[in-house]
Structures are given as structure tokens and as C-alpha cells.
PDB file of N, CA and C in Angstrom:
ATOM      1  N   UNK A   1       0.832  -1.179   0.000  1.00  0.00           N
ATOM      2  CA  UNK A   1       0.000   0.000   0.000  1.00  0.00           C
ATOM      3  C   UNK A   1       0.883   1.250   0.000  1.00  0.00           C
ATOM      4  N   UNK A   2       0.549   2.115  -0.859  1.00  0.00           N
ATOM      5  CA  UNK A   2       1.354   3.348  -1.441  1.00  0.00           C
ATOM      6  C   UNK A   2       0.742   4.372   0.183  1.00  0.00           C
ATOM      7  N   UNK A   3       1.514   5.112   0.648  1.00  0.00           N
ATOM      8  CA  UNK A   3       1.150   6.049   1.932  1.00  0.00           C
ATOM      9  C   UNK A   3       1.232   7.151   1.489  1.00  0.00           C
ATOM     10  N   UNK A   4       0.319   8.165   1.218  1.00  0.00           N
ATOM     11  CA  UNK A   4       0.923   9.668   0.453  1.00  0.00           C
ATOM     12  C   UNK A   4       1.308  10.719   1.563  1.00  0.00           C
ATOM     13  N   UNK A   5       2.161  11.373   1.194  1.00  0.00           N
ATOM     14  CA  UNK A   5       3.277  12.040   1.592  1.00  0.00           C
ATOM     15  C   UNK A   5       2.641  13.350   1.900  1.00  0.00           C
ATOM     16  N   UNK A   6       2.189  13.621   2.879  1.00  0.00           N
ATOM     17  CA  UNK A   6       1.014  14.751   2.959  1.00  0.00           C
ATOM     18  C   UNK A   6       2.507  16.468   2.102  1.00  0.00           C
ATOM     19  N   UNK A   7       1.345  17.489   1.739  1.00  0.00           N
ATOM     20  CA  UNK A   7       2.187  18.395   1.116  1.00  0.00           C
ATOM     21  C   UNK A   7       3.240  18.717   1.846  1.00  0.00           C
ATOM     22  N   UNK A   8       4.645  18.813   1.817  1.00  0.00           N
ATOM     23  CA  UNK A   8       5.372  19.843   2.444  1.00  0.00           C
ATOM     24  C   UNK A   8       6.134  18.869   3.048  1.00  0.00           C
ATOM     25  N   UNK A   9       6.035  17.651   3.231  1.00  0.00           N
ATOM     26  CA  UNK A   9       6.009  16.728   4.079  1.00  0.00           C
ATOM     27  C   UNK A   9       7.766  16.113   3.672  1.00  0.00           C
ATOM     28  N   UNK A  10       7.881  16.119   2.482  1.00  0.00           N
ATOM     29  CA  UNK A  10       8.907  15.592   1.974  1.00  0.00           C
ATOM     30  C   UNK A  10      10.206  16.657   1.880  1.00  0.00           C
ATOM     31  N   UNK A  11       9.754  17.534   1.518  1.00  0.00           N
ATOM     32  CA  UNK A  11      10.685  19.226   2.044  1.00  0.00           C
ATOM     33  C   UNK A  11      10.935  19.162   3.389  1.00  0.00           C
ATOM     34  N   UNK A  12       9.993  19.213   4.371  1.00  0.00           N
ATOM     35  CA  UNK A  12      11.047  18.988   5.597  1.00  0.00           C
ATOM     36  C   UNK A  12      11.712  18.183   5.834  1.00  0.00           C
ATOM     37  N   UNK A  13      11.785  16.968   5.367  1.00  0.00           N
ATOM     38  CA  UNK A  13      12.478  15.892   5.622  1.00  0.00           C
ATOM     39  C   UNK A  13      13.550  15.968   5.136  1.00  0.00           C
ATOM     40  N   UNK A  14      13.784  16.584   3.338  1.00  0.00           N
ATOM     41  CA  UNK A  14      15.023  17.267   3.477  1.00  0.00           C
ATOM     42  C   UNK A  14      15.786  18.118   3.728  1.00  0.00           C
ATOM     43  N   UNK A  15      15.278  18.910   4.182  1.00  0.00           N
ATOM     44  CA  UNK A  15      15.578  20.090   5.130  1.00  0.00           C
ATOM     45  C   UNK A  15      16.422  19.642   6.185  1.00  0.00           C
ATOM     46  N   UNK A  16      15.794  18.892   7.020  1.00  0.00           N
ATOM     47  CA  UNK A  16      16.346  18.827   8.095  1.00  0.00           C
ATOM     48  C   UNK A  16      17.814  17.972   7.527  1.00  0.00           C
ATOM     49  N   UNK A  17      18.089  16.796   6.734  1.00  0.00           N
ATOM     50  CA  UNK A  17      19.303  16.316   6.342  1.00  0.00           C
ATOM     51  C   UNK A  17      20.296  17.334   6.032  1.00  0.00           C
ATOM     52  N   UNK A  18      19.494  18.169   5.100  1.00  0.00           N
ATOM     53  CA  UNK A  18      20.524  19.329   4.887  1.00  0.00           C
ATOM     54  C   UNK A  18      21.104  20.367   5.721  1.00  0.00           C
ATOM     55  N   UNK A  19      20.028  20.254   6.741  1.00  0.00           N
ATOM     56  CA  UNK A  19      20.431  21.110   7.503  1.00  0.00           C
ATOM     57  C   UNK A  19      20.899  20.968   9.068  1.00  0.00           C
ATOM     58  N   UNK A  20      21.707  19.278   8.277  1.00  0.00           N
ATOM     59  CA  UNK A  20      22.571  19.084  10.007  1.00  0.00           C
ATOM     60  C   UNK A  20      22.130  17.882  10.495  1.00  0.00           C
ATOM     61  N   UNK A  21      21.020  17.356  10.128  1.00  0.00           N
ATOM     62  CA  UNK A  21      21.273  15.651  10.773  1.00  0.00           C
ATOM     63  C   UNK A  21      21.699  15.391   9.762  1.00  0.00           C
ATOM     64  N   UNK A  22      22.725  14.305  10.976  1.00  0.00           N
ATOM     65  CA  UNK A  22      23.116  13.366   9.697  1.00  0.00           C
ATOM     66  C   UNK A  22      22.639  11.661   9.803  1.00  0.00           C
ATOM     67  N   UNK A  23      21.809  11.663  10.649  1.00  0.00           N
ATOM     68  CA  UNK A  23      22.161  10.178  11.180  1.00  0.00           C
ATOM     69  C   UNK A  23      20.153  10.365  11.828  1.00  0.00           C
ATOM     70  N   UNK A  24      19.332   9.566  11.496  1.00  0.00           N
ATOM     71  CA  UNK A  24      17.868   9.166  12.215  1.00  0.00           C
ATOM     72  C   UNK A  24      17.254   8.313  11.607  1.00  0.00           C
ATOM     73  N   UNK A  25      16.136   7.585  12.288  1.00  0.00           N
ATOM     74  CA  UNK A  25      15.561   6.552  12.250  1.00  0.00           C
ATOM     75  C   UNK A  25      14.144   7.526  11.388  1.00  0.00           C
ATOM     76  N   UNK A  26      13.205   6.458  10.969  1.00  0.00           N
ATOM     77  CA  UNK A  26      11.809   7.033  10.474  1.00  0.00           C
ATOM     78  C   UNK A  26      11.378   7.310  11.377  1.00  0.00           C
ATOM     79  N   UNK A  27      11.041   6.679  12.798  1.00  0.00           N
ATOM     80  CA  UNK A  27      10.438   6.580  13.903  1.00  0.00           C
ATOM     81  C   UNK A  27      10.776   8.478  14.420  1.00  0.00           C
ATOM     82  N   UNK A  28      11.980   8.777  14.455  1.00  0.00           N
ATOM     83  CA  UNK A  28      12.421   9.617  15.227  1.00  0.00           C
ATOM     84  C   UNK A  28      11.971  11.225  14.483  1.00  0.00           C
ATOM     85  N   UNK A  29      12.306  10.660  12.863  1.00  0.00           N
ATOM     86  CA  UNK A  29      12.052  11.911  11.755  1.00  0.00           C
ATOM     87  C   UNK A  29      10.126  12.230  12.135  1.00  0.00           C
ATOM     88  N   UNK A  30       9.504  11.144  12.074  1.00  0.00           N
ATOM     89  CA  UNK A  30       8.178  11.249  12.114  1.00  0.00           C
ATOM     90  C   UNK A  30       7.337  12.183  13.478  1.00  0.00           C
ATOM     91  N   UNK A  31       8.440  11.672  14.475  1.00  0.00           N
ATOM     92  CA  UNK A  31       8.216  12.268  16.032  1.00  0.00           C
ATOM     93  C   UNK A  31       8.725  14.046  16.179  1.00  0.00           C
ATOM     94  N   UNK A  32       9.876  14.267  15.260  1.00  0.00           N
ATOM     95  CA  UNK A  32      10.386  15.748  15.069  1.00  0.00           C
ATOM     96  C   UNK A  32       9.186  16.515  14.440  1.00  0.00           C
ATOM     97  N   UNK A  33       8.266  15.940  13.103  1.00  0.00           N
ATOM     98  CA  UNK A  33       7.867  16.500  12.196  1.00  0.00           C
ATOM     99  C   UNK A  33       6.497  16.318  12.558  1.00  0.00           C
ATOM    100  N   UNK A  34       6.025  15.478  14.049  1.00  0.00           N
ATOM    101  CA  UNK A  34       4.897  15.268  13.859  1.00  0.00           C
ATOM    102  C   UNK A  34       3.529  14.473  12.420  1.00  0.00           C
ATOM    103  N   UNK A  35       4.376  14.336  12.054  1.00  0.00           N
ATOM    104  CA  UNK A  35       3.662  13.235  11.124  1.00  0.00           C
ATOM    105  C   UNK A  35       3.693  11.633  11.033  1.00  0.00           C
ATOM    106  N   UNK A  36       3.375  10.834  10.164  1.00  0.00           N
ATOM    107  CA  UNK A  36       2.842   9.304  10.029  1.00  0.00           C
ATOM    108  C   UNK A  36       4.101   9.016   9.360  1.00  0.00           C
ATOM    109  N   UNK A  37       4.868   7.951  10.611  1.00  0.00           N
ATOM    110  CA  UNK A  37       5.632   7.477  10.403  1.00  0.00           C
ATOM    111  C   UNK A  37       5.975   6.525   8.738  1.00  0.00           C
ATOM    112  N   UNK A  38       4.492   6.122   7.984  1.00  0.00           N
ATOM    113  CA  UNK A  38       4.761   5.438   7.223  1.00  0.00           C
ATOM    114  C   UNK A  38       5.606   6.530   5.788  1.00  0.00           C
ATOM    115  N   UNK A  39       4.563   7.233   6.415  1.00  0.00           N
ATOM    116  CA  UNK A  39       4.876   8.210   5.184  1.00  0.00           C
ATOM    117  C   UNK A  39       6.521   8.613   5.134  1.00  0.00           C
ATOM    118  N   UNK A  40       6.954   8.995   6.428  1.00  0.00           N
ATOM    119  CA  UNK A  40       8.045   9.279   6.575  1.00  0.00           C
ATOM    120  C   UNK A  40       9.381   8.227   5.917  1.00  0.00           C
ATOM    121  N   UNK A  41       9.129   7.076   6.192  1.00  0.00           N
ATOM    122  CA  UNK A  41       9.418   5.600   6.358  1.00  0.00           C
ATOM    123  C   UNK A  41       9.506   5.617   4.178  1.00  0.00           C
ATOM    124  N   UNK A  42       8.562   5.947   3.694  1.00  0.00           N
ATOM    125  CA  UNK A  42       8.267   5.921   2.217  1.00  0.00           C
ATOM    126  C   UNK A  42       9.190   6.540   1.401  1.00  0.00           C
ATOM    127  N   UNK A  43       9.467   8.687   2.373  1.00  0.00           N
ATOM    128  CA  UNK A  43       9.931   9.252   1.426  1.00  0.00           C
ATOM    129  C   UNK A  43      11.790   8.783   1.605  1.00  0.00           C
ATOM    130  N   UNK A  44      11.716   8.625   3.055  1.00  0.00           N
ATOM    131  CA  UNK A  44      13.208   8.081   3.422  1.00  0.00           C
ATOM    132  C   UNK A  44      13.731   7.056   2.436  1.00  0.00           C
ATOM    133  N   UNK A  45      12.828   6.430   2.064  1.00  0.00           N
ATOM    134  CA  UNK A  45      13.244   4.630   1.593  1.00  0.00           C
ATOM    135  C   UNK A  45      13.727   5.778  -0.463  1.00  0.00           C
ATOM    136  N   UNK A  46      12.449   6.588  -0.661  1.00  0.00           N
ATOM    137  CA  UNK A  46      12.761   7.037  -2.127  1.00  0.00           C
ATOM    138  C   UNK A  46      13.987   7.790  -1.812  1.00  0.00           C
ATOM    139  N   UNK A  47      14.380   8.550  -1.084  1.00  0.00           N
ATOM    140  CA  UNK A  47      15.837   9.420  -0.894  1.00  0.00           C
ATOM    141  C   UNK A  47      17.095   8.438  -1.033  1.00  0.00           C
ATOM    142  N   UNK A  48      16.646   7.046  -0.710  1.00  0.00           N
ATOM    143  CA  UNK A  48      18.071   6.120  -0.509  1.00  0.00           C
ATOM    144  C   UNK A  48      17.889   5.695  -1.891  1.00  0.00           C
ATOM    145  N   UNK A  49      17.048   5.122  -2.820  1.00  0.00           N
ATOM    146  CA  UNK A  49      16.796   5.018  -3.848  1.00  0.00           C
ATOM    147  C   UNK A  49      17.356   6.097  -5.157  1.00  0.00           C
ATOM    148  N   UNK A  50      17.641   6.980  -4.705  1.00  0.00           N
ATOM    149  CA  UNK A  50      17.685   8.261  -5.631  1.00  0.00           C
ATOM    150  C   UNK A  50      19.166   8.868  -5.140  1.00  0.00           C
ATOM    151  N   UNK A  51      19.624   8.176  -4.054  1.00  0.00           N
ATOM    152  CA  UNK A  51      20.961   8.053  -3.908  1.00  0.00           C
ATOM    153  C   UNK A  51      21.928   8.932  -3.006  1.00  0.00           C
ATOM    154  N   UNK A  52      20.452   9.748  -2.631  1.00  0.00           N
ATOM    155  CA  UNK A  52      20.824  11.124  -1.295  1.00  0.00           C
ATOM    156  C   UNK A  52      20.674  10.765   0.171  1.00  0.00           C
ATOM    157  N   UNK A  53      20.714   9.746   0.681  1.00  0.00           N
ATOM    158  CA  UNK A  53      20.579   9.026   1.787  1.00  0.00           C
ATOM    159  C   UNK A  53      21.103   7.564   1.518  1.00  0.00           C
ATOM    160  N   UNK A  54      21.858   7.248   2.713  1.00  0.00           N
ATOM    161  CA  UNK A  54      21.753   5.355   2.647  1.00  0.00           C
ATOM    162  C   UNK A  54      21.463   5.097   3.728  1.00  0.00           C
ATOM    163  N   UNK A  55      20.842   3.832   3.969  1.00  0.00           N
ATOM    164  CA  UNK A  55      20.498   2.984   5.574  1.00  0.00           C
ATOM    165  C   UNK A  55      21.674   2.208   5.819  1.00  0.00           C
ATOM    166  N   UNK A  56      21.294   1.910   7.110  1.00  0.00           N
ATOM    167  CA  UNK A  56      22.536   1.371   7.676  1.00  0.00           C
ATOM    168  C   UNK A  56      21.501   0.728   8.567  1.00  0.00           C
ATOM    169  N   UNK A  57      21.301  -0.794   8.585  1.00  0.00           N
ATOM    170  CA  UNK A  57      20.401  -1.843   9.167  1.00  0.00           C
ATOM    171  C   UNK A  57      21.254  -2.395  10.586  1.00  0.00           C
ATOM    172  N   UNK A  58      20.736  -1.728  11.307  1.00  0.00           N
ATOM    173  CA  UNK A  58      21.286  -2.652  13.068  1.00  0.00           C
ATOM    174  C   UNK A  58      20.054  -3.021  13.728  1.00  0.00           C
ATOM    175  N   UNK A  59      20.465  -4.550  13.271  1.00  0.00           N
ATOM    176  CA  UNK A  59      19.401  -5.345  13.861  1.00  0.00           C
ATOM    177  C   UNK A  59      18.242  -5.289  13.477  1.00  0.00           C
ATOM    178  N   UNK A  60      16.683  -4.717  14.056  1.00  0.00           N
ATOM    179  CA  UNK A  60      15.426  -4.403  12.976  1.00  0.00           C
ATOM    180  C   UNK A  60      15.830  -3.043  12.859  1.00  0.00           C
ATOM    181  N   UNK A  61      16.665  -2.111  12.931  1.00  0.00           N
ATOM    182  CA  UNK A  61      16.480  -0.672  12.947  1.00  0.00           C
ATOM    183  C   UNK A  61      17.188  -0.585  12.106  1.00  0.00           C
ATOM    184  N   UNK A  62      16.538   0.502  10.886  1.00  0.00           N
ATOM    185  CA  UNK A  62      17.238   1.458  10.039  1.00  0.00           C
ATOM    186  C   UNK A  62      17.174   2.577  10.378  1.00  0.00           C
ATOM    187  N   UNK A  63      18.739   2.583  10.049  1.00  0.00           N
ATOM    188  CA  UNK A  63      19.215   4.531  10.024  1.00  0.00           C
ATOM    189  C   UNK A  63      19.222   5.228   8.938  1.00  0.00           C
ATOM    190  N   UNK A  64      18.752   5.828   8.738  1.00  0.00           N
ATOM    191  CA  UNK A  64      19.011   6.753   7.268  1.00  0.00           C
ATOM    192  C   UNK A  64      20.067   8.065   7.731  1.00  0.00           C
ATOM    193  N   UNK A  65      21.078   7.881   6.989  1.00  0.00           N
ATOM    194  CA  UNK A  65      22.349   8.730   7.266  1.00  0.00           C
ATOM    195  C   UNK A  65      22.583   9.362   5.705  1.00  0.00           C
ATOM    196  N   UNK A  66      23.148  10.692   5.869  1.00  0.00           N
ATOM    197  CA  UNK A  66      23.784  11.327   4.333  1.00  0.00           C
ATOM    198  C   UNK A  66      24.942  10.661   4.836  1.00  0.00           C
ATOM    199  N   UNK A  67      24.977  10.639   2.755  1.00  0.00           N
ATOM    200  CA  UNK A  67      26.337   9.997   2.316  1.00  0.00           C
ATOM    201  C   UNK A  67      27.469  10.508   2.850  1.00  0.00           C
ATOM    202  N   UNK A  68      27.988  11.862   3.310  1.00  0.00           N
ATOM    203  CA  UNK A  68      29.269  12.018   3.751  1.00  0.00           C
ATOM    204  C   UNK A  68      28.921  11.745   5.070  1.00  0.00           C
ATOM    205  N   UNK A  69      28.110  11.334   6.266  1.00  0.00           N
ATOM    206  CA  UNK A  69      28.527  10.609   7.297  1.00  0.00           C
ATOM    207  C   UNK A  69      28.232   9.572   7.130  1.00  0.00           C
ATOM    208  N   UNK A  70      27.989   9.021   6.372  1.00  0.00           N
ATOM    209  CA  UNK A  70      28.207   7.202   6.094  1.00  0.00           C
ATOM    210  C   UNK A  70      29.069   7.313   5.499  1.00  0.00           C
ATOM    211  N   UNK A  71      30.179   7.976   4.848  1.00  0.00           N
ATOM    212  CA  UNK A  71      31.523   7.941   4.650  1.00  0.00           C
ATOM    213  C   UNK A  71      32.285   7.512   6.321  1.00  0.00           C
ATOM    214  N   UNK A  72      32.278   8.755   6.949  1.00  0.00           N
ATOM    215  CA  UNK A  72      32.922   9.046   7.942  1.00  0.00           C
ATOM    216  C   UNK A  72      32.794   7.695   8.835  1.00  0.00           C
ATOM    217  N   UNK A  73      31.521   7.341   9.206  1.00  0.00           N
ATOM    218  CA  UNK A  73      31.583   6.192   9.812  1.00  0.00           C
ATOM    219  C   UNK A  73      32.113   5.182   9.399  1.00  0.00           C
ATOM    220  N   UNK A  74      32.574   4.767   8.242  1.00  0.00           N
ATOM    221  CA  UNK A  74      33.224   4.084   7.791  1.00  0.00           C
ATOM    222  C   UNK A  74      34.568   4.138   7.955  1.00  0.00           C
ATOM    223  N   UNK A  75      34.949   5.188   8.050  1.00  0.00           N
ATOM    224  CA  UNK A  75      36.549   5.590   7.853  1.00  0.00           C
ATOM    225  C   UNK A  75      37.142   5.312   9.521  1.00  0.00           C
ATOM    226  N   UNK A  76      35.829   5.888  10.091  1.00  0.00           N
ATOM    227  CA  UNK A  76      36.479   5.046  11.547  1.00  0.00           C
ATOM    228  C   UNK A  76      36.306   3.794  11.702  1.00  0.00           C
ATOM    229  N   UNK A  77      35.517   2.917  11.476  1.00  0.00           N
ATOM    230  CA  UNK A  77      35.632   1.481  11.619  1.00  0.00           C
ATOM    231  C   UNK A  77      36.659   0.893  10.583  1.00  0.00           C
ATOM    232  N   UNK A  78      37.520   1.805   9.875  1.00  0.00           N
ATOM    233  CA  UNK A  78      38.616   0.923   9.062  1.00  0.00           C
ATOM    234  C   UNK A  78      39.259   1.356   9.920  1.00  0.00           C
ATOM    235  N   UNK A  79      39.557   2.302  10.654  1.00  0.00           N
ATOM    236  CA  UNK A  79      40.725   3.082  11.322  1.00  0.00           C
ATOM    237  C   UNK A  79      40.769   2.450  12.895  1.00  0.00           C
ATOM    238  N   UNK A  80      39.811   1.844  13.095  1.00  0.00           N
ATOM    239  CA  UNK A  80      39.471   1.053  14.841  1.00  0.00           C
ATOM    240  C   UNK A  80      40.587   0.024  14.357  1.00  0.00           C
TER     241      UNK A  80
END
């Protein structure tokens, strides 16, 4: 089932990446923005798809992180 993305809904979501997180769950984006987690959960999943976000799966939890701190985290677990 397709969840629509109420207006505006998808602009804050990148907003806020751009503007300094780098690292949250859907659960957490949905609780900042006050909106339905699925939706949130939808536009997150199209941002990793389109190549401006990746997840990072621990355990059942996904993180949706920008690409230059999923660099960084990487660079320290080669460097540990």
C-alpha cells in the first residue's frame, strides 16, 4: 500500500538532512515532524533510492544517514 506524503512533508524531511542531521531513524524523523511514520518511512526509503541518503540496518532498525557521514563512519571502523 502506497502512503501519500502529505504536502510539504517531503521538504522537511530534506531540510532537516541538509540542515545538520546526519544520522535518524523514520520513527524519530516522524516524532520531530509530527507526522505518520509510514509516510516518513516511504519518502526516506525514495531518498536512498535516488541516492541522497543510505540505511545502515542494526538489527530491525534502520538509520538513514547522508552519504558524507556514512563515509565518515566508515573511515572510523577501518581506522578502529
Amino acid at each position: 500500500m502506497q502512503v501519500q506524503v502529505r504536502p510539504g512533508l517531503a521538504e522537511q524531511i530534506e531540510r532537516l538532512f541538509a540542515g545538520g542531521v546526519r544520522a535518524e531513524t523514520a520513527l524519530g524523523l516522524a516524532a520531530r515532524l509530527d507526522a505518520d511514520e509510514e509516510a516518513v518511512f516511504d519518502h526516506l526509503i525514495t531518498l536512498v533510492a535516488r541516492g541522497e541518503l543510505e540505511v545502515l540496518e542494526e538489527g530491525a532498525l534502520l538509520i538513514f544517514l547522508t552519504p558524507e557521514y556514512a563515509r565518515l563512519l566508515e573511515m572510523v571502523e577501518l581506522a578502529a
